[in-house]
N, C-alpha and C. Protein backbone atom coordinates (compact mmCIF):
# COMPACT_ATOMS: atom_id res chain seq x y z
N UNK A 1 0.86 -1.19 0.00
CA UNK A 1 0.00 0.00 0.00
C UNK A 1 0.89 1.24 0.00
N UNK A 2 0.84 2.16 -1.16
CA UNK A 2 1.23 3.45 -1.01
C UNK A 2 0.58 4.55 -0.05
N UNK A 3 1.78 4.89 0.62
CA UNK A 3 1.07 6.06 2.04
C UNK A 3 0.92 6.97 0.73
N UNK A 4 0.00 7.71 1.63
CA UNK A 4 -0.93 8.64 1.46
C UNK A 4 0.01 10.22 1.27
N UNK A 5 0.08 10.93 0.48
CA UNK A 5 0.77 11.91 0.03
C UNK A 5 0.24 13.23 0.17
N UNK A 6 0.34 14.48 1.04
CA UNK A 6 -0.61 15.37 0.40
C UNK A 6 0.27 15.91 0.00
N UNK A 7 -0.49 16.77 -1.25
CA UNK A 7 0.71 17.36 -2.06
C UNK A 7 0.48 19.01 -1.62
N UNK A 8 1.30 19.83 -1.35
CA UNK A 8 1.69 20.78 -1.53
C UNK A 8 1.83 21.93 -2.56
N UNK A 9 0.64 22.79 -2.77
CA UNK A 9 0.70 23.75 -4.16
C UNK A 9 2.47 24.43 -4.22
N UNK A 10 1.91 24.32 -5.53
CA UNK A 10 3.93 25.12 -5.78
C UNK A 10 4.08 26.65 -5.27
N UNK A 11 5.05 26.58 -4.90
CA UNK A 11 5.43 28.59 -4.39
C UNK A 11 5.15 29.20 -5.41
N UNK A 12 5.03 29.05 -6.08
CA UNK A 12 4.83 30.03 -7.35
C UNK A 12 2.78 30.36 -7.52
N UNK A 13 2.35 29.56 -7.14
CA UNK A 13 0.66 30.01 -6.77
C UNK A 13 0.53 30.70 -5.81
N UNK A 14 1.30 30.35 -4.74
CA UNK A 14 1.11 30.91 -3.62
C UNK A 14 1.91 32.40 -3.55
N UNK A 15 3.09 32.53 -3.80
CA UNK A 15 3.19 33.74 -4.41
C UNK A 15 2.41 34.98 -4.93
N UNK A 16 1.39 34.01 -6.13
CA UNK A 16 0.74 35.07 -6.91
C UNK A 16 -0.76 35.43 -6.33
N UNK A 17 -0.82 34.48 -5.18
CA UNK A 17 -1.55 34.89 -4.27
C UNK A 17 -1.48 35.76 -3.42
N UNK A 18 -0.45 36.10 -3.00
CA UNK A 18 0.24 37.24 -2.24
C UNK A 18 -0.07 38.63 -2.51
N UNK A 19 0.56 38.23 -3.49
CA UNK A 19 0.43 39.42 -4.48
C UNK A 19 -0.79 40.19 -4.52
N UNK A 20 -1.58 39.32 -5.43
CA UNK A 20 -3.03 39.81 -5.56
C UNK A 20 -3.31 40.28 -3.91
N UNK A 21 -3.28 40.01 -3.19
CA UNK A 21 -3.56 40.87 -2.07
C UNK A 21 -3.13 41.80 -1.51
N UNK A 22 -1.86 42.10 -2.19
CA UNK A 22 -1.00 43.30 -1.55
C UNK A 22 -1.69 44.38 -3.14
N UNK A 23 -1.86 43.82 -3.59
CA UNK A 23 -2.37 44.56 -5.08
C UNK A 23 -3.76 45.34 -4.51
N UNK A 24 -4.40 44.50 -3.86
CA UNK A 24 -5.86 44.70 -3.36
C UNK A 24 -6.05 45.79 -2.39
N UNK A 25 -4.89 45.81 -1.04
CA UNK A 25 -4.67 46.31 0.09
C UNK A 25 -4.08 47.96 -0.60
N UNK A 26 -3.15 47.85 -1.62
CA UNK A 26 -2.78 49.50 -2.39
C UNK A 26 -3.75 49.75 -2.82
N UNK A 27 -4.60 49.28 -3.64
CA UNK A 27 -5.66 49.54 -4.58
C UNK A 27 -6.76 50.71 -3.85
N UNK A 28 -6.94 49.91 -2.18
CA UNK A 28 -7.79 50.22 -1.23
C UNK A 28 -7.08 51.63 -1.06
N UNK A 29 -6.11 51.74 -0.51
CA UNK A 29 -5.19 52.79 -0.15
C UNK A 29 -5.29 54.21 -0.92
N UNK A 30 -4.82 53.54 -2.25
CA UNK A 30 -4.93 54.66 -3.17
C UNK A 30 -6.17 55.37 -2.99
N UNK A 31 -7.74 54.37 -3.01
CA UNK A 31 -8.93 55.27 -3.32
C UNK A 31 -9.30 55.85 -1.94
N UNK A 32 -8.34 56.19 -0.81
CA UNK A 32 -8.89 56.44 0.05
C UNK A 32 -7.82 57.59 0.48
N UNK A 33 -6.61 58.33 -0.40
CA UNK A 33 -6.06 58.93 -0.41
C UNK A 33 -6.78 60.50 -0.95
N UNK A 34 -7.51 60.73 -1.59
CA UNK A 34 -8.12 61.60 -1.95
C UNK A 34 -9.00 62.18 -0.68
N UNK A 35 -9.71 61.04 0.12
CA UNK A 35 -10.94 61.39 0.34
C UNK A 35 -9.73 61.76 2.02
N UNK A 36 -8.61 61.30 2.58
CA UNK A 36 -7.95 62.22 3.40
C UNK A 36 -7.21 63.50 3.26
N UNK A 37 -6.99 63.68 2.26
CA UNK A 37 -6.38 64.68 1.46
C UNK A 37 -7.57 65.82 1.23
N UNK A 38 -8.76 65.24 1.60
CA UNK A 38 -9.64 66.90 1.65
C UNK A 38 -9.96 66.59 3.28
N UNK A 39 -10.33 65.58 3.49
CA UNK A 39 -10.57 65.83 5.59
C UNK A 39 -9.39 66.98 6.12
N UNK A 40 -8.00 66.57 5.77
CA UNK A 40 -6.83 67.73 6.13
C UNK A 40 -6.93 68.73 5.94
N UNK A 41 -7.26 68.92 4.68
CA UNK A 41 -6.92 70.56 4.25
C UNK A 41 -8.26 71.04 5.07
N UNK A 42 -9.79 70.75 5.11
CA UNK A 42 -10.72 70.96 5.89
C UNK A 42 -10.30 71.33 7.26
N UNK A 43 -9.52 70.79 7.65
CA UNK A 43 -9.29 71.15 9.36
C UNK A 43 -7.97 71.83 9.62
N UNK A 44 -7.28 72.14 8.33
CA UNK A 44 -6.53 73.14 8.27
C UNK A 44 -7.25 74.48 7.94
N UNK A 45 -8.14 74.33 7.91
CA UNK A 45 -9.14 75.76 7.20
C UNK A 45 -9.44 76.22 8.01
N UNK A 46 -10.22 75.00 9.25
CA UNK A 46 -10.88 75.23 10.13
C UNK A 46 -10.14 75.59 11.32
N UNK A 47 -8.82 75.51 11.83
CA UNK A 47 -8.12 75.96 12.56
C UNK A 47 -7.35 77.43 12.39
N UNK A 48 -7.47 77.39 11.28
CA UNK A 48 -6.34 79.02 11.06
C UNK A 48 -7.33 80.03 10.48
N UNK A 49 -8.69 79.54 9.98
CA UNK A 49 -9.34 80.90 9.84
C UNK A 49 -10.45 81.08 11.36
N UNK A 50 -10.21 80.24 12.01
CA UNK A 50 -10.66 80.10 13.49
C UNK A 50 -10.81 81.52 14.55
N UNK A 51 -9.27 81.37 14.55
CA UNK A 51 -8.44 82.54 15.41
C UNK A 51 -8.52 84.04 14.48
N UNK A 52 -8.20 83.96 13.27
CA UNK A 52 -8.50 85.09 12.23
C UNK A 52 -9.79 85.90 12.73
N UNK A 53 -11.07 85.20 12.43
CA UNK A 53 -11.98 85.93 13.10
C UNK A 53 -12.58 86.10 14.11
N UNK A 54 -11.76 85.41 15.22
CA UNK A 54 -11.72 86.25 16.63
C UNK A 54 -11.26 87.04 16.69
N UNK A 55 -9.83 87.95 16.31
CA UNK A 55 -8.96 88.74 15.94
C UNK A 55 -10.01 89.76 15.85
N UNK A 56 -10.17 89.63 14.34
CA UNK A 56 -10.85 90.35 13.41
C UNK A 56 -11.86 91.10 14.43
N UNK A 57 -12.74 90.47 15.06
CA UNK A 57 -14.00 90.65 15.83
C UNK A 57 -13.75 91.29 17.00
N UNK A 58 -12.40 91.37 17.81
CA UNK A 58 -12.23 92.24 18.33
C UNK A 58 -11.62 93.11 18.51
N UNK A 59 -10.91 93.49 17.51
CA UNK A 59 -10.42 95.05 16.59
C UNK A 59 -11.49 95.70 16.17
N UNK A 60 -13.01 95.18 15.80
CA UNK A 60 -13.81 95.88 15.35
C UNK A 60 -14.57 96.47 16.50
N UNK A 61 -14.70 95.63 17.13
CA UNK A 61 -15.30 96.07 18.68
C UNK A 61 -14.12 96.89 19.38
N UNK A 62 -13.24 97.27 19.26
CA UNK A 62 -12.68 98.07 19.95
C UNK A 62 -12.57 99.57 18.91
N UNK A 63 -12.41 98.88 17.68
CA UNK A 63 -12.98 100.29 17.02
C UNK A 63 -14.11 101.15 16.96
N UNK A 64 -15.40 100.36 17.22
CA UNK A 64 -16.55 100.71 17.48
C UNK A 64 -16.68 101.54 18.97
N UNK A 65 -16.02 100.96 19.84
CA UNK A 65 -16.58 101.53 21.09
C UNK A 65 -15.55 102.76 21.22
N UNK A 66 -14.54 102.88 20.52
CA UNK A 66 -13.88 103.85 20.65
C UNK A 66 -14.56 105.73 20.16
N UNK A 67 -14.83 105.82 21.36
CA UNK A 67 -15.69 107.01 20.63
C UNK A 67 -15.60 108.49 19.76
N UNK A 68 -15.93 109.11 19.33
CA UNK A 68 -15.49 110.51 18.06
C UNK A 68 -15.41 111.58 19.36
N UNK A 69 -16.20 111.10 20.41
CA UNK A 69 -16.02 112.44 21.32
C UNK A 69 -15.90 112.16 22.38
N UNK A 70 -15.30 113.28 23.44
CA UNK A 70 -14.92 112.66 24.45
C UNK A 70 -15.17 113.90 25.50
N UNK A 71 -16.35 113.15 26.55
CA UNK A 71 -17.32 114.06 27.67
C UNK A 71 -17.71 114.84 26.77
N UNK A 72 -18.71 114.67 25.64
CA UNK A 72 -19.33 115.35 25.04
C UNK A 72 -18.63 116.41 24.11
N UNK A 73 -17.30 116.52 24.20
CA UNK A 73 -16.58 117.12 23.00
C UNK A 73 -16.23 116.75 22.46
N UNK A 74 -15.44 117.33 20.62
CA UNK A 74 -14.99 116.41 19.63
C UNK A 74 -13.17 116.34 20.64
N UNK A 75 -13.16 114.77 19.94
CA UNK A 75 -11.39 114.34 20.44
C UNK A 75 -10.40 115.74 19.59
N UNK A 76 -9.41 115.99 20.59
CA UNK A 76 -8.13 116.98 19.70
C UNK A 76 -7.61 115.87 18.37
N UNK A 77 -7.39 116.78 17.36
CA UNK A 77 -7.08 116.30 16.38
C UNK A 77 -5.38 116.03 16.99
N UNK A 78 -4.80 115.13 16.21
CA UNK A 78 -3.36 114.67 16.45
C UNK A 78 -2.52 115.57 15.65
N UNK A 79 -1.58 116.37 15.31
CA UNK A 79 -0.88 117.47 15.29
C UNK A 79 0.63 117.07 15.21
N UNK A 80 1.31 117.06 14.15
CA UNK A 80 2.78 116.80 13.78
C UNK A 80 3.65 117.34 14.81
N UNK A 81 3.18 118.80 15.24
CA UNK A 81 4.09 119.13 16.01
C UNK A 81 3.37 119.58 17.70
N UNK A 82 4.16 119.53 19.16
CA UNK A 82 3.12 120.04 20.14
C UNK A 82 2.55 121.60 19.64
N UNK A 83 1.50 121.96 20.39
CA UNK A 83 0.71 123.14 20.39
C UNK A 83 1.01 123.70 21.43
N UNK A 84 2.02 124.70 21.53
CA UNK A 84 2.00 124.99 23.23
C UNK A 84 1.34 125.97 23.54
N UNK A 85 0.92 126.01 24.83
CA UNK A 85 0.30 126.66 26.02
C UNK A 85 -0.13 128.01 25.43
N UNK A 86 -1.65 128.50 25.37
CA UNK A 86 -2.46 129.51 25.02
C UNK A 86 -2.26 129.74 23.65
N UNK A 87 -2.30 128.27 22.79
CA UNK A 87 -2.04 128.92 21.51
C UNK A 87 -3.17 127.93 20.92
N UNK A 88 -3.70 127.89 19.54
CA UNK A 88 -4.37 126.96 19.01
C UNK A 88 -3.71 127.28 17.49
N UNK A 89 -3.47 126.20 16.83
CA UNK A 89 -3.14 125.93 15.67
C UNK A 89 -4.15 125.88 14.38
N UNK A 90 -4.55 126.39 13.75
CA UNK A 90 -5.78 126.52 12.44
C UNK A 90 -4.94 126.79 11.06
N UNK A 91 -5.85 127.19 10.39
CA UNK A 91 -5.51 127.32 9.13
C UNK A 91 -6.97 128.00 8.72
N UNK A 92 -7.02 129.49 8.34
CA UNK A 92 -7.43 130.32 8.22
C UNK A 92 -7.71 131.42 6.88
N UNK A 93 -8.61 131.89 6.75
CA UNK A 93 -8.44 132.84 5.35
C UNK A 93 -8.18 134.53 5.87
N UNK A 94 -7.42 135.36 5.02
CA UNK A 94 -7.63 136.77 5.33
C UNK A 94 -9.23 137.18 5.01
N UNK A 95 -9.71 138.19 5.52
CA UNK A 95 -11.14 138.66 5.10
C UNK A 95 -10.72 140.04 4.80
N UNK A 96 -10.29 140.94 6.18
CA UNK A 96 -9.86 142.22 5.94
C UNK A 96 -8.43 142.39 6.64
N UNK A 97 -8.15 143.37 5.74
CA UNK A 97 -6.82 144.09 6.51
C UNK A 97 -6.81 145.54 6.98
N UNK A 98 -6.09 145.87 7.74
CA UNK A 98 -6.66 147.21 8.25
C UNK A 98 -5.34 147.46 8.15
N UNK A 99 -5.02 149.40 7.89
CA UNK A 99 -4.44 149.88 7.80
C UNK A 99 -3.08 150.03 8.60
N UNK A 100 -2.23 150.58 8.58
CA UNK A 100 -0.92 151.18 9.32
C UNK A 100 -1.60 151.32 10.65
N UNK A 101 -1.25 151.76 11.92
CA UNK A 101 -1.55 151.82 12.97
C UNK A 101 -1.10 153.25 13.13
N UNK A 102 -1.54 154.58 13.27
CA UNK A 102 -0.93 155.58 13.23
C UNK A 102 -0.43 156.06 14.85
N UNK A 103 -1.14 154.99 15.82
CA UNK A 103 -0.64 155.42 17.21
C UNK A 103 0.50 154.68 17.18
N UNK A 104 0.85 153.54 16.72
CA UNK A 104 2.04 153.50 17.29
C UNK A 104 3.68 154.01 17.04
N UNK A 105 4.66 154.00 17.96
CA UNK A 105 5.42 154.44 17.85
C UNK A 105 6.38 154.35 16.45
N UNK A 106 7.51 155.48 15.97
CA UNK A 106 8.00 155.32 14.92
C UNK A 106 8.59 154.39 14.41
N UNK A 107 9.35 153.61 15.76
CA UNK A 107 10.11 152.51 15.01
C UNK A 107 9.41 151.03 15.29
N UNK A 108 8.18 151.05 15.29
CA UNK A 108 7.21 150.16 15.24
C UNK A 108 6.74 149.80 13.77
N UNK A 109 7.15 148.44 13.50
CA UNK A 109 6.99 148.44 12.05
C UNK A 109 5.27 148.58 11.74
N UNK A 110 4.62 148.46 12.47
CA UNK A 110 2.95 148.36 12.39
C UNK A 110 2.53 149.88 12.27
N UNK A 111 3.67 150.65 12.36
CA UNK A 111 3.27 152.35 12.36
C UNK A 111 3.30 152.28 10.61
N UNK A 112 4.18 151.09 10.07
CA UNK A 112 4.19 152.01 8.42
C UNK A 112 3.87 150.39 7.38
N UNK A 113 3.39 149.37 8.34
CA UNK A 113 2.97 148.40 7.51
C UNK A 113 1.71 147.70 8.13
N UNK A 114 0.35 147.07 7.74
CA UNK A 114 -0.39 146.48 8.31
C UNK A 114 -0.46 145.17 9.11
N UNK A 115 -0.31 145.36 10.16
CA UNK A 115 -0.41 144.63 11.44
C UNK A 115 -1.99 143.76 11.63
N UNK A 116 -2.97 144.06 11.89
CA UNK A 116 -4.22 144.19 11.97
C UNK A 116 -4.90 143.17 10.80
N UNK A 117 -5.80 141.97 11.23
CA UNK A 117 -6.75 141.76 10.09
C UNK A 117 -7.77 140.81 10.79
N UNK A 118 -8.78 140.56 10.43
CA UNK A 118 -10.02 140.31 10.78
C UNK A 118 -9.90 139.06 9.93
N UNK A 119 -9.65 137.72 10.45
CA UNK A 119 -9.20 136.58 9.49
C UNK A 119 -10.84 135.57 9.75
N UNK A 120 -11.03 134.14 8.82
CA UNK A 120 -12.11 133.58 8.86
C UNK A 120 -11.15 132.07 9.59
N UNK A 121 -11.86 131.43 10.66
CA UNK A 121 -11.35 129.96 10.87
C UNK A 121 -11.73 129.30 10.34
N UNK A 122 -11.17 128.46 9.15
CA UNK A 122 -11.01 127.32 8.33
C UNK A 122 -11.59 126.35 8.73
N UNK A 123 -9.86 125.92 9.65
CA UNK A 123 -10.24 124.62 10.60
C UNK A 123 -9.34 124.74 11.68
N UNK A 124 -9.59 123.36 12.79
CA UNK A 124 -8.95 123.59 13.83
C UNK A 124 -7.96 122.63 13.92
N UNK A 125 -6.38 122.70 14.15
CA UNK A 125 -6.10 121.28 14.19
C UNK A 125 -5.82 120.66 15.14
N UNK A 126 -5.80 121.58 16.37
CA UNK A 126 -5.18 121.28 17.75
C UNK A 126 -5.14 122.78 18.83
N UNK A 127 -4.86 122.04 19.81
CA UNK A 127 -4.94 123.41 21.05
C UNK A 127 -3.82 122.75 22.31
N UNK A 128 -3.07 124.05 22.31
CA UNK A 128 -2.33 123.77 23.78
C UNK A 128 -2.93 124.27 24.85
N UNK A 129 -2.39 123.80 26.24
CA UNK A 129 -2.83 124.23 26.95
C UNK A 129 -3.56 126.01 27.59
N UNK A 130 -4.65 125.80 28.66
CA UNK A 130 -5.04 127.55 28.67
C UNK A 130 -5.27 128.37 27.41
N UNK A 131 -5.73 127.83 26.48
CA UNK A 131 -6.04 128.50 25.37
C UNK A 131 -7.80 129.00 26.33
N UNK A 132 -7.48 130.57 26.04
CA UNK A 132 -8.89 131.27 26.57
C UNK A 132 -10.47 130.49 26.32
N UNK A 133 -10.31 130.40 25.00
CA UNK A 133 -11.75 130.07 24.32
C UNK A 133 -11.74 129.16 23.69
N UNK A 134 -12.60 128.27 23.11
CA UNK A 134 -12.94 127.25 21.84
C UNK A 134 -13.00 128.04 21.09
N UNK A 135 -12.43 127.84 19.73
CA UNK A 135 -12.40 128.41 18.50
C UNK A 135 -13.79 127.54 17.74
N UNK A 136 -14.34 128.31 16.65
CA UNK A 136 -15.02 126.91 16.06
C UNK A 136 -15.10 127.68 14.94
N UNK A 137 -15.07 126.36 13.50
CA UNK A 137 -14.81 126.72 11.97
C UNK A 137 -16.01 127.76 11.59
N UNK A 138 -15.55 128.72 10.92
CA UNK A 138 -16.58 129.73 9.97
C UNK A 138 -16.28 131.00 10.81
N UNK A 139 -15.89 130.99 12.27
CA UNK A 139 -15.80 132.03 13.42
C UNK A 139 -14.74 133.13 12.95
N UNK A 140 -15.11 134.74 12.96
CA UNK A 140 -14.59 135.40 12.50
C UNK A 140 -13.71 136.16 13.85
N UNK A 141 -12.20 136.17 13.96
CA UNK A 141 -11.88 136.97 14.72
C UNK A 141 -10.66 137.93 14.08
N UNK A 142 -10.40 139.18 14.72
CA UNK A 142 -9.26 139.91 14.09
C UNK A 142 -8.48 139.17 15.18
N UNK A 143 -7.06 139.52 14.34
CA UNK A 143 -6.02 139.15 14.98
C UNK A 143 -4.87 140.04 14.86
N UNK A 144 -3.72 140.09 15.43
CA UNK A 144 -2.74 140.76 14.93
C UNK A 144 -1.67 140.09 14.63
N UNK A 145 -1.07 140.49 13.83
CA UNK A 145 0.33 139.76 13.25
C UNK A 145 1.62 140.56 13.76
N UNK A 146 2.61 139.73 14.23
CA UNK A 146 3.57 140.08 15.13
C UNK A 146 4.59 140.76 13.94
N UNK A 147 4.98 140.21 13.32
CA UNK A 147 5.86 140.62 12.12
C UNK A 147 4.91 141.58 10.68
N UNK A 148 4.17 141.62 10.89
CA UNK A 148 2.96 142.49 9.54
C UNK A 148 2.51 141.67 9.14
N UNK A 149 1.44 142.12 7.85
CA UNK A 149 1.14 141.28 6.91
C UNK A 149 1.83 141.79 5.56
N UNK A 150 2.94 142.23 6.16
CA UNK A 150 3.98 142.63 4.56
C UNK A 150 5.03 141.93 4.58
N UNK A 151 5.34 141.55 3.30
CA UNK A 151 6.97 140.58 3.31
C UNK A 151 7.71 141.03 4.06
N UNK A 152 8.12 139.40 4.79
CA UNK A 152 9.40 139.99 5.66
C UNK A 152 10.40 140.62 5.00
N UNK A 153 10.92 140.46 4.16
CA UNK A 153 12.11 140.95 3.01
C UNK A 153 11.93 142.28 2.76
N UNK A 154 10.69 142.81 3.14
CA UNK A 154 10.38 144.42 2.97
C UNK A 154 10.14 145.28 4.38
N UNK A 155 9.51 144.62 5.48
CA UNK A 155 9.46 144.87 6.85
C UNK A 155 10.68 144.64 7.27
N UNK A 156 11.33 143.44 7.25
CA UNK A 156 12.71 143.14 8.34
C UNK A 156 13.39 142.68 7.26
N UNK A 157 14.29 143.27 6.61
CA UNK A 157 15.15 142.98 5.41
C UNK A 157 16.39 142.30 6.46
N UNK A 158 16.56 142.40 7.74
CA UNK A 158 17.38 141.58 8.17
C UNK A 158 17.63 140.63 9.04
N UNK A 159 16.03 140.19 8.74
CA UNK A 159 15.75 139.18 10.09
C UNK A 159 15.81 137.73 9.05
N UNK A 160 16.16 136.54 9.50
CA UNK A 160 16.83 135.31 9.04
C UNK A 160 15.49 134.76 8.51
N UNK A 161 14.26 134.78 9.09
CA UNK A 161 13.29 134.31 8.59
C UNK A 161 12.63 134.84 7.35
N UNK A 162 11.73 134.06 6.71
CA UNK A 162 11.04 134.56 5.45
C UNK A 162 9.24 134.52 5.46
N UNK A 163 8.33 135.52 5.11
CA UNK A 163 7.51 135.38 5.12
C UNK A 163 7.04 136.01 4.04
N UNK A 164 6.09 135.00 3.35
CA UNK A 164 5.59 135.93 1.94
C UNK A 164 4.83 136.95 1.79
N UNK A 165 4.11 137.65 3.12
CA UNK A 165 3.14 138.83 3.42
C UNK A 165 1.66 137.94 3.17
N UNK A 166 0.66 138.45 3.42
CA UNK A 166 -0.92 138.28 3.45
C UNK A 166 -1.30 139.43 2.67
N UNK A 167 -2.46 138.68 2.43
CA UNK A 167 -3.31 139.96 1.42
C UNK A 167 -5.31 139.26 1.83
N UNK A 168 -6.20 140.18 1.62
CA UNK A 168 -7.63 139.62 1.48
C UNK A 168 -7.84 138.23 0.31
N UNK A 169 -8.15 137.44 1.32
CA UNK A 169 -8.11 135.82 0.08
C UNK A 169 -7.55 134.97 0.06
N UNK A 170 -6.07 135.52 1.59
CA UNK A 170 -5.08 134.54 1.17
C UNK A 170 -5.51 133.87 2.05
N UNK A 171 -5.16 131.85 2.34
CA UNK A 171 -4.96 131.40 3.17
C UNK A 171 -3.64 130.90 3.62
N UNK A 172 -4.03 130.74 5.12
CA UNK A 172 -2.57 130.57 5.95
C UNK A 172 -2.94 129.64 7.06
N UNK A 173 -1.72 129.03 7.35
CA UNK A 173 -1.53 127.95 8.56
C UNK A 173 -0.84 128.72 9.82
N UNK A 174 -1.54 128.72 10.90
CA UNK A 174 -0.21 129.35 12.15
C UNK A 174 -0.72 129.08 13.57
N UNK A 175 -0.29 128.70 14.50
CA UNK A 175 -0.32 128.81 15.58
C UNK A 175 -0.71 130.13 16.36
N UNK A 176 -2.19 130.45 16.93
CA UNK A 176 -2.52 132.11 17.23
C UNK A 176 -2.60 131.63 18.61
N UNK A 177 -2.25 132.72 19.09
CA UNK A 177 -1.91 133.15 20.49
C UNK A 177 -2.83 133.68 21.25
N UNK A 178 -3.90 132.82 22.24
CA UNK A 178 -4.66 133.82 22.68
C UNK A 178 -4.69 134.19 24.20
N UNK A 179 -5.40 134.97 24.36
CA UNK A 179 -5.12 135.95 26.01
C UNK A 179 -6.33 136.36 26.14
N UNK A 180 -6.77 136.26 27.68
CA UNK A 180 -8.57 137.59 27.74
C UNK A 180 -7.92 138.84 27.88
N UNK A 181 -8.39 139.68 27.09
CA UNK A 181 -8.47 141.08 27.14
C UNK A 181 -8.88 141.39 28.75
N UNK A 182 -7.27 143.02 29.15
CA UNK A 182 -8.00 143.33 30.44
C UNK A 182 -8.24 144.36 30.51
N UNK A 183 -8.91 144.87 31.48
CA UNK A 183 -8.57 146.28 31.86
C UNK A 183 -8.70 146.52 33.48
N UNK A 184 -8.59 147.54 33.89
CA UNK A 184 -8.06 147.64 35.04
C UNK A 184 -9.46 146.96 36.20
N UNK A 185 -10.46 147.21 35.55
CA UNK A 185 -11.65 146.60 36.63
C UNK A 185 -11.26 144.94 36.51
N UNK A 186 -11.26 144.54 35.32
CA UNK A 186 -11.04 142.94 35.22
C UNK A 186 -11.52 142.66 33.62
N UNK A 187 -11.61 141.27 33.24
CA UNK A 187 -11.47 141.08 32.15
C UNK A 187 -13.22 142.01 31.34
N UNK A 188 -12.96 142.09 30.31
CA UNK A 188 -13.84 142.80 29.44
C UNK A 188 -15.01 141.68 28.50
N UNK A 189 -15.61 141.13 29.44
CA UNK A 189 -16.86 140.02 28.81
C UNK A 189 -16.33 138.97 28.08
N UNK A 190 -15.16 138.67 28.83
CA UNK A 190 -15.32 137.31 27.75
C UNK A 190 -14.24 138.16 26.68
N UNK A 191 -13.83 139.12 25.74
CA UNK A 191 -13.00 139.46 24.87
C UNK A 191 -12.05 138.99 25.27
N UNK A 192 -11.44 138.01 24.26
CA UNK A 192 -10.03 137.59 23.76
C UNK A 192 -9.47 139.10 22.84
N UNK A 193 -7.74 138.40 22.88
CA UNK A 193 -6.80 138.96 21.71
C UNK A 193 -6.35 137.77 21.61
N UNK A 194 -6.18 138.14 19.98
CA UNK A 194 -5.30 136.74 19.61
C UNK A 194 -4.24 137.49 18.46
N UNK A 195 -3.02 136.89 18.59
CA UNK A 195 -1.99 137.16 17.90
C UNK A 195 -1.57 135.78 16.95
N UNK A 196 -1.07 136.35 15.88
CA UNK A 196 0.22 134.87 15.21
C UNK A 196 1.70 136.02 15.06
N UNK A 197 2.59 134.92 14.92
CA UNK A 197 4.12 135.41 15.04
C UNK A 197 3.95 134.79 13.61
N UNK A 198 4.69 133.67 13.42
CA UNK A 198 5.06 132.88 12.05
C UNK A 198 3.77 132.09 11.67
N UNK A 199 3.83 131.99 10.23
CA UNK A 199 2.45 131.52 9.72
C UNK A 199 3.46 131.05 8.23
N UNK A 200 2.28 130.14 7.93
CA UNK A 200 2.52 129.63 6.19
C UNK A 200 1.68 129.82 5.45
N UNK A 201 1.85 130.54 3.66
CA UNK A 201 0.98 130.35 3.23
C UNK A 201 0.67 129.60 2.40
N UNK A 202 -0.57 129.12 2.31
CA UNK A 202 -1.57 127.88 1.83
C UNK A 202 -2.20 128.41 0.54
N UNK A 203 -2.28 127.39 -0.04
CA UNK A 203 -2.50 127.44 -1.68
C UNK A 203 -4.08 127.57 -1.53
């Protein structure tokens, strides 16, 4: 009697059996590479535009509550340079000019050039401290000009500074100087003086 034999498939089936399953297991892989490749980028979206508009949301809320006025007045405008003490900074038109000053003394340049003019406020851009009054735009006050409203080059032919003179029409930028008017009882209702020294003129 011949024993009984089991036979053994050849390596080479079994092999290509292998195979086919590692073929099967990529196959799987591959079609499931797409569908992680958007879950990621999804929760990369969802994390970094997350924080963005919390950000966002409260820069706006702090812009919002930040208010235009402050105890019921408008905020000082911000100003390149300080405004010091009893002065306010504008930018202004001439309206009138008034003549030579015949009281004052001879070697007073305001005795033989116009000093004097009745200017319009433009705008306001700032105020230093103890400034007498609120100024407000359209408000007509005279003022006086420390140097004239005639070229410096013709008033002070030897002073280092330059000023192109004023005329009715022109506008100008300057820092005016104000003070309450006194007199010997005490101040006179509320009347300011206001002066400018140096000014620019504006196109």
């Amino acid at each position: 009697m011949v024993p009984y034999k089991v036979r053994r498939k050849p390596e080479s089936v079994r092999d290509i059996r292998g195979s086919l399953r590692l073929l099967r297991k990529k196959r799987l892989l591959g079609n499931m590479l797409p569908t992680l490749a958007r879950a990621s980028r999804a929760l990369i979206r969802s994390t970094t535009v997350a924080p963005v508009l919390v950000i966002a949301g409260v820069i706006a809320s702090c812009a919002s509550s930040r208010p235009d006025e402050l105890n019921g007045e408008p905020r000082p405008e911000v100003t390149a340079e300080p405004v010091y003490p009893n002065h306010c900074r504008i930018e202004g038109t001439i309206l009138e000019v008034q003549g030579p000053d015949p009281g004052a003394p001879a070697d007073d340049p305001c005795s033989k050039y116009p000093c004097t003019a009745t200017i319009r406020v433009d705008s306001i851009l700032g105020y230093g401290s103890a400034f007498p009054a609120a100024l407000a735009p359209a408000q007509r006050i005279q003022v006086r000009f420390e140097f004239t409203l005639a070229p410096s080059s013709e008033a002070f032919p030897n002073e280092t500074f330059s000023l192109p003179g004023l005329m009715p029409g022109d506008r100008f930028g300057a820092d005016v100087s104000g003070s309450e008017a006194m007199t010997v009882q005490g101040p006179q209702g509320g009347t300011n003086k206001y002066g400018v020294a140096l000014y620019r003129k504006l196109k």
